[in-house]
N, C-alpha and C. Protein backbone atom coordinates (compact mmCIF):
# COMPACT_ATOMS: atom_id res chain seq x y z
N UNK A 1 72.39 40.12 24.54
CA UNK A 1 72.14 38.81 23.99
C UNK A 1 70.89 38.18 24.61
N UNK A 2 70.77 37.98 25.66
CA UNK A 2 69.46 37.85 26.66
C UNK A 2 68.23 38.71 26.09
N UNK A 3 68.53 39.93 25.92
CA UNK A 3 67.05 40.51 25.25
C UNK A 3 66.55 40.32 24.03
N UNK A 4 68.36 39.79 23.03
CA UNK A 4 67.38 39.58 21.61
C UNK A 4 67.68 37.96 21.83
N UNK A 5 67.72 36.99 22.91
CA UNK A 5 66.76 36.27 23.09
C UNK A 5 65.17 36.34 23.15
N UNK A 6 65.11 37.14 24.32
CA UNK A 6 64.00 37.10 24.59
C UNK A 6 62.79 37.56 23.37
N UNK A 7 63.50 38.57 22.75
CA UNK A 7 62.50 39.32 21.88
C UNK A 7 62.16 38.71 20.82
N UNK A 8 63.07 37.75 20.30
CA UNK A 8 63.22 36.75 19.39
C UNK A 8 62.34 35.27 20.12
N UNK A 9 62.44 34.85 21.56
CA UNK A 9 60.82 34.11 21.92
C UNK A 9 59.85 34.57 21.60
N UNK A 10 59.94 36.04 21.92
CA UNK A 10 58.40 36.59 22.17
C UNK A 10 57.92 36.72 20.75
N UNK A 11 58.58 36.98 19.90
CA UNK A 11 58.23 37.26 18.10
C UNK A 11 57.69 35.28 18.13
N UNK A 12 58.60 34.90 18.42
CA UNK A 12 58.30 33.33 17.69
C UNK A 12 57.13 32.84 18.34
N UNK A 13 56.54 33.29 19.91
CA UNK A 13 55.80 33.13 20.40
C UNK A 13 54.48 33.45 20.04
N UNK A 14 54.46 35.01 19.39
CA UNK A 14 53.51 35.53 19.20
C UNK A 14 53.25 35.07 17.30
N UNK A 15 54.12 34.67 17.11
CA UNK A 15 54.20 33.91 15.35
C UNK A 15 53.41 33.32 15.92
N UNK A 16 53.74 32.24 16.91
CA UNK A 16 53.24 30.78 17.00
C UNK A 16 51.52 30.80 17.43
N UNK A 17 51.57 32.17 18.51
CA UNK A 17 50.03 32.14 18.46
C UNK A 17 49.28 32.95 17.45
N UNK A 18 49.76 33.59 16.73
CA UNK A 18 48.80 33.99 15.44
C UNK A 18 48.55 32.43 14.49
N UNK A 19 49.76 31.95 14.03
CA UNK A 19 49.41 30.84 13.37
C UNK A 19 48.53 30.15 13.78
N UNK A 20 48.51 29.88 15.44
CA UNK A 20 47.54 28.94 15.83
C UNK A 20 45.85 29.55 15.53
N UNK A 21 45.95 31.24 15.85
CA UNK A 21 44.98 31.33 15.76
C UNK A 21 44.26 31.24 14.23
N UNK A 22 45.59 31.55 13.41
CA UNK A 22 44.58 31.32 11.71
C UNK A 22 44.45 29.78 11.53
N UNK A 23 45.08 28.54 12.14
CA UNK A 23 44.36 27.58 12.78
C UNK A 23 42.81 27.22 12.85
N UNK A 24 42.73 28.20 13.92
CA UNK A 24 41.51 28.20 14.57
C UNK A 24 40.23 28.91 13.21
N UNK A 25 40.87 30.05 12.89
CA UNK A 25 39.74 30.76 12.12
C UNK A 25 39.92 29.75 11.04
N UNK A 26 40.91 29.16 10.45
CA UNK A 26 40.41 28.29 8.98
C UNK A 26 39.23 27.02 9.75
N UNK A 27 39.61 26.31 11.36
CA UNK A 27 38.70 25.62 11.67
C UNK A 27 37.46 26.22 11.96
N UNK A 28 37.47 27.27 12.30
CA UNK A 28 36.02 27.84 12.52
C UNK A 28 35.13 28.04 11.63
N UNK A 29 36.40 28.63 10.16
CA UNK A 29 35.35 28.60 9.02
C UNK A 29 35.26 26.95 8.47
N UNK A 30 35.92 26.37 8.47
CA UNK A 30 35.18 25.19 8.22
C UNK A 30 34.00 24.75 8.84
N UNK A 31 33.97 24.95 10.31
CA UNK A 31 33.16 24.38 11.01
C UNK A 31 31.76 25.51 9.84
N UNK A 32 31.89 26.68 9.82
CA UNK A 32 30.87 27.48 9.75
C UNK A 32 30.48 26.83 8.29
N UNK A 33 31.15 26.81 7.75
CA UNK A 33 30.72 26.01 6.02
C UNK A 33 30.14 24.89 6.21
N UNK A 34 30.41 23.90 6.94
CA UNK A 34 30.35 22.67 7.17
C UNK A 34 28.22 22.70 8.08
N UNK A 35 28.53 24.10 8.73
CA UNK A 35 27.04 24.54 9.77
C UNK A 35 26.03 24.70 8.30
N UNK A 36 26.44 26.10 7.12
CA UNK A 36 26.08 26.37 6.36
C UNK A 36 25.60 25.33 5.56
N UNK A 37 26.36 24.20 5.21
CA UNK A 37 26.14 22.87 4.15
C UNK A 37 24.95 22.32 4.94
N UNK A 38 25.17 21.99 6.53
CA UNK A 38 23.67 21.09 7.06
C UNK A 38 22.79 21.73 6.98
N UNK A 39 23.07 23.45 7.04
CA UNK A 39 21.84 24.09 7.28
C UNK A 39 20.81 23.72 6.05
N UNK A 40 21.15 23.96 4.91
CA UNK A 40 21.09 24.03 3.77
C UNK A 40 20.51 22.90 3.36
N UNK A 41 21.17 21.65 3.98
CA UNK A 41 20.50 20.21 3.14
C UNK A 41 19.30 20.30 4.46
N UNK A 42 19.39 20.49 5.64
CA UNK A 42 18.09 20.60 6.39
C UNK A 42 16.73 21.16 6.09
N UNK A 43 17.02 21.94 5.36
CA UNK A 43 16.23 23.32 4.51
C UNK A 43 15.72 22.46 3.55
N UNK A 44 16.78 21.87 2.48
CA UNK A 44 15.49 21.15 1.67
C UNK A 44 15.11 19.84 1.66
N UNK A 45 15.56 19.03 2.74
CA UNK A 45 15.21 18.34 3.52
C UNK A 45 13.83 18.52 4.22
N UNK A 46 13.40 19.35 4.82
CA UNK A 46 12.35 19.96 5.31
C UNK A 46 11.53 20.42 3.91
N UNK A 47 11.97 21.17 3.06
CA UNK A 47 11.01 21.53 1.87
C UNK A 47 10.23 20.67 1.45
N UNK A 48 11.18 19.42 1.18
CA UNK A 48 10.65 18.10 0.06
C UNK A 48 9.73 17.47 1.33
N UNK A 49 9.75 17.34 2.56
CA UNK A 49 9.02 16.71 2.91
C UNK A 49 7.47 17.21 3.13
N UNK A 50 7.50 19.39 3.33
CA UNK A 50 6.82 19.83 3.32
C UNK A 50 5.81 19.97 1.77
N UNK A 51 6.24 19.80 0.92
CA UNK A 51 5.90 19.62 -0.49
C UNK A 51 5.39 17.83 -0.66
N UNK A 52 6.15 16.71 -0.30
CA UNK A 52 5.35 15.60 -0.27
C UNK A 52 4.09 15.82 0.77
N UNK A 53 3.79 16.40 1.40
CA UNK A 53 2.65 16.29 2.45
C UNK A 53 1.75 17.63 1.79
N UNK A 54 1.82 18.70 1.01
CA UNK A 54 1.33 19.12 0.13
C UNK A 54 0.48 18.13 -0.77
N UNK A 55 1.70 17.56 -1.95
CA UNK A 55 1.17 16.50 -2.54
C UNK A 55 -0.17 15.61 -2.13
N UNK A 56 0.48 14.89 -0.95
CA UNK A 56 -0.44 14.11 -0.26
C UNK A 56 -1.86 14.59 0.09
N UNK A 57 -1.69 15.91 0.74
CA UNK A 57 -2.87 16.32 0.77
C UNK A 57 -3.56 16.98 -0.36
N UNK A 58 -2.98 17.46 -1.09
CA UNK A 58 -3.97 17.47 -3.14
C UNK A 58 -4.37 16.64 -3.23
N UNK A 59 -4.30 15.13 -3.20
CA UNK A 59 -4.40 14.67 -4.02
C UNK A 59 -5.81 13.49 -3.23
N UNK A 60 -5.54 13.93 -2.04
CA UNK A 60 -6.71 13.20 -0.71
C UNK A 60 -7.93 14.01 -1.06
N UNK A 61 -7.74 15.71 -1.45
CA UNK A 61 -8.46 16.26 -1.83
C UNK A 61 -9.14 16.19 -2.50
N UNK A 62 -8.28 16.08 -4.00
CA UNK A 62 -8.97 15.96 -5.21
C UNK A 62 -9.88 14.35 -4.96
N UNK A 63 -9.20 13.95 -4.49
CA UNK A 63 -10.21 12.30 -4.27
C UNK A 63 -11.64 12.21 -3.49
N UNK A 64 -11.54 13.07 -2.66
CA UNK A 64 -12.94 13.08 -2.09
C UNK A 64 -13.28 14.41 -3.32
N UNK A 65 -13.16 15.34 -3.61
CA UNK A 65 -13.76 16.11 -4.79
C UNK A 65 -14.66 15.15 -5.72
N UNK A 66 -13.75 13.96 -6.24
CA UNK A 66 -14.80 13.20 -7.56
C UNK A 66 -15.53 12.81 -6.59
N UNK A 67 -15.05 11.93 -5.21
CA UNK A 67 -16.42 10.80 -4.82
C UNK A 67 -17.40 12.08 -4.61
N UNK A 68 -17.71 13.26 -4.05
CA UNK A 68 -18.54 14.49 -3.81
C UNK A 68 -19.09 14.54 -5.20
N UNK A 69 -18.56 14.57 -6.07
CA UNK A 69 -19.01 14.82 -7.31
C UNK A 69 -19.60 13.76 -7.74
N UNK A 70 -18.96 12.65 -8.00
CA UNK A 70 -20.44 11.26 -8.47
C UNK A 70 -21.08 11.33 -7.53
N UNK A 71 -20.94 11.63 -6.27
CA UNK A 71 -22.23 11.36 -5.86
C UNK A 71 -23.41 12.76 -5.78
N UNK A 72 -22.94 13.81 -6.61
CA UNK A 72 -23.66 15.01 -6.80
C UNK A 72 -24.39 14.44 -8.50
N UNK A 73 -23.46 13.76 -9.20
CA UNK A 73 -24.08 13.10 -10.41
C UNK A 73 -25.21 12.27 -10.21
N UNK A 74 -24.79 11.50 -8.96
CA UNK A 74 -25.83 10.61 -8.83
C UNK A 74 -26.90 11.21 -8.70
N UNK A 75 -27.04 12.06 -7.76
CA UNK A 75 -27.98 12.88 -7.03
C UNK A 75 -28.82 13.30 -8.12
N UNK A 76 -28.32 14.25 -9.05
CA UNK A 76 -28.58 14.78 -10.57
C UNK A 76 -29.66 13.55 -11.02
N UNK A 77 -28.87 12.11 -11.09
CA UNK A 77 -29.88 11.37 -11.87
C UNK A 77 -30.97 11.04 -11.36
N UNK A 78 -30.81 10.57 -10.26
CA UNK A 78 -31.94 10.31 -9.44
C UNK A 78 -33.04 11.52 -9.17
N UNK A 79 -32.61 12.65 -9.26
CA UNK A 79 -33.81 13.77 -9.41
C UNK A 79 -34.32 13.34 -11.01
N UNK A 80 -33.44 13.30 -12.27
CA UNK A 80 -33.78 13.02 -13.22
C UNK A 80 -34.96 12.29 -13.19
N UNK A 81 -34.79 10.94 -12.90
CA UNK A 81 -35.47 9.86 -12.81
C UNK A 81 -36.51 10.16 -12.29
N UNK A 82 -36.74 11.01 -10.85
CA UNK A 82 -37.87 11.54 -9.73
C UNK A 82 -38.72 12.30 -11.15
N UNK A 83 -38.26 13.22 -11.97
CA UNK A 83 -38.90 14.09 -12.37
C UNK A 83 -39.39 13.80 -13.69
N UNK A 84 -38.83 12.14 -14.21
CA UNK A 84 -39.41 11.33 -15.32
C UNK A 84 -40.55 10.65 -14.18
N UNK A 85 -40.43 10.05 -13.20
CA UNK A 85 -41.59 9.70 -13.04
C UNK A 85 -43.17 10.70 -12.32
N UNK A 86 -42.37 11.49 -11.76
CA UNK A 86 -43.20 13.21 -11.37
C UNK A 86 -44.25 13.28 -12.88
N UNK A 87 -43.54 13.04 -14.15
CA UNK A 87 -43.93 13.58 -15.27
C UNK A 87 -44.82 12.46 -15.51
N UNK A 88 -44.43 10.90 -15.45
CA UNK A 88 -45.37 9.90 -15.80
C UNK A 88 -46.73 10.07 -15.08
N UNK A 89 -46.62 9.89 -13.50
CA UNK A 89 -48.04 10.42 -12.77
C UNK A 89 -48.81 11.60 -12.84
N UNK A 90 -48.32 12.41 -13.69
CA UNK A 90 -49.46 13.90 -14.13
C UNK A 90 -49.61 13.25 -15.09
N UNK A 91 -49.16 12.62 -16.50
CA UNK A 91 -49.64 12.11 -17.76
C UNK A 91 -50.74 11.06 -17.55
N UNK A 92 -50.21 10.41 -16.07
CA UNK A 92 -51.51 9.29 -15.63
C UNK A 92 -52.87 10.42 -14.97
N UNK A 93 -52.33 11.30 -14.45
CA UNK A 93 -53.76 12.13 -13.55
C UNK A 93 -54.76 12.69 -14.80
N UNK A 94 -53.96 13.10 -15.61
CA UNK A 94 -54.47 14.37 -16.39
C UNK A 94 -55.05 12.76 -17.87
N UNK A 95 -55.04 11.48 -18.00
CA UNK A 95 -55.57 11.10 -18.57
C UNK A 95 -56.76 10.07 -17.76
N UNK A 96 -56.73 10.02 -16.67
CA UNK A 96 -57.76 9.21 -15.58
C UNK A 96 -58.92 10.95 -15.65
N UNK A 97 -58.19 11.88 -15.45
CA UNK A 97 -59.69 13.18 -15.41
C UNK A 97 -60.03 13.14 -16.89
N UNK A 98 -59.38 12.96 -17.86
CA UNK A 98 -60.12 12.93 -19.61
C UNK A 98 -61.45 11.47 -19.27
N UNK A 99 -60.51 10.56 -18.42
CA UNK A 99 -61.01 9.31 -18.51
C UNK A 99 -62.62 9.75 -17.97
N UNK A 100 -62.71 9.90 -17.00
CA UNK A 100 -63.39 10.50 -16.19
C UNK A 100 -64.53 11.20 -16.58
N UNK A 101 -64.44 12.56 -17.23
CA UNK A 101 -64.92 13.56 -18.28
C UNK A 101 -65.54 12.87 -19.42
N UNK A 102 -65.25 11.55 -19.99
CA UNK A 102 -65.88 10.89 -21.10
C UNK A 102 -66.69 10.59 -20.50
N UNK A 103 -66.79 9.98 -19.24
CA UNK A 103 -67.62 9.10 -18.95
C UNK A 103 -68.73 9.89 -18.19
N UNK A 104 -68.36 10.75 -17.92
CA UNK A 104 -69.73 11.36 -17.23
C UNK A 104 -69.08 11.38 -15.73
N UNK A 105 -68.14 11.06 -14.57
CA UNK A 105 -67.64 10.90 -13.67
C UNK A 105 -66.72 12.45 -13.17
N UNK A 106 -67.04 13.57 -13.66
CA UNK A 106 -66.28 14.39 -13.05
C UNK A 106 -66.55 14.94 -11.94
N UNK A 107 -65.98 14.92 -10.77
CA UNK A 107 -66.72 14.99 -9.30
C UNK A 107 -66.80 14.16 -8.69
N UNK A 108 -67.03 13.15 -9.12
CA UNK A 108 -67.46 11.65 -8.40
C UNK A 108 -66.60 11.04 -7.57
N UNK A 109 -66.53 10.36 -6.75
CA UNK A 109 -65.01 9.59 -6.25
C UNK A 109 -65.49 8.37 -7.09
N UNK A 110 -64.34 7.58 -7.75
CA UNK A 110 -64.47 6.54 -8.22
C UNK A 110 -63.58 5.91 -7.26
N UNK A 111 -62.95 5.91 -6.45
CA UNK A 111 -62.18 4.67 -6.16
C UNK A 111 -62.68 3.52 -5.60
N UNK A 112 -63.45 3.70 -5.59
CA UNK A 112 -64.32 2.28 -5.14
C UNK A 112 -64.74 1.38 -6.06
N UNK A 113 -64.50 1.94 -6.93
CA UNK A 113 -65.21 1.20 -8.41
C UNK A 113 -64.04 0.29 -8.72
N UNK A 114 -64.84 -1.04 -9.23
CA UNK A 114 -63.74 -2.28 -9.36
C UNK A 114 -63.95 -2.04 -11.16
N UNK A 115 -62.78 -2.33 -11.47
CA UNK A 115 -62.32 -2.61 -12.94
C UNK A 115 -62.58 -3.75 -13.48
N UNK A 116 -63.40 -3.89 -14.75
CA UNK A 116 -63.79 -5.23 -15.37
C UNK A 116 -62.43 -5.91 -16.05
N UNK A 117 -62.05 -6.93 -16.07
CA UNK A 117 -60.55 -7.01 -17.26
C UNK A 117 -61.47 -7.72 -18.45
């Protein structure tokens, strides 16, 4: 009677610590699901912020891109302009030497010569 006491603790004992331990493993896997779920929102937590600072920097980019660019337009016009007036002072040289050539003055320095109005 004493031994199937005892054997009958030791069964209920060893019930009692398996139960405890599937206890433990349903808490462990919770805990581990629960690790898995933060991991997870950390992850795109970290994505979205790595993707807004992406963003951010496109778009800092693209912004100095146009000001680089109008001011490469500008640049453009202002040679324009250089090379409309480049073009006006040969149309002035090349009609002061016709001027010149009529008059008998090719060779000559005229700049000394005052203009009648």
């Amino acid at each position: 009677r004493r031994r199937l006491s005892e054997l009958l603790t030791d069964r209920e004992g060893k019930r009692l610590a398996r139960d405890r331990q599937e206890e433990a493993a349903a808490t462990e896997g919770e805990e581990a699901e629960l690790l898995v779920v933060r991991l997870i929102n950390f992850s795109c937590d970290w994505i979205a912020r790595v993707r807004d600072r992406v963003v951010e920097g496109r778009t800092l980019l693209e912004s100095r891109l146009r000001e680089v660019e109008e001011g490469l337009k500008g640049l453009e016009e202002t040679r324009r302009g250089d090379a409309g007036e480049e073009a006006k002072i040969k149309r002035l040289r090349r009609r002061a030497e016709e001027m010149r050539r009529k008059m008998g003055l090719v060779g000559k320095d005229t700049s000394g010569m005052r203009t009648e109005s």
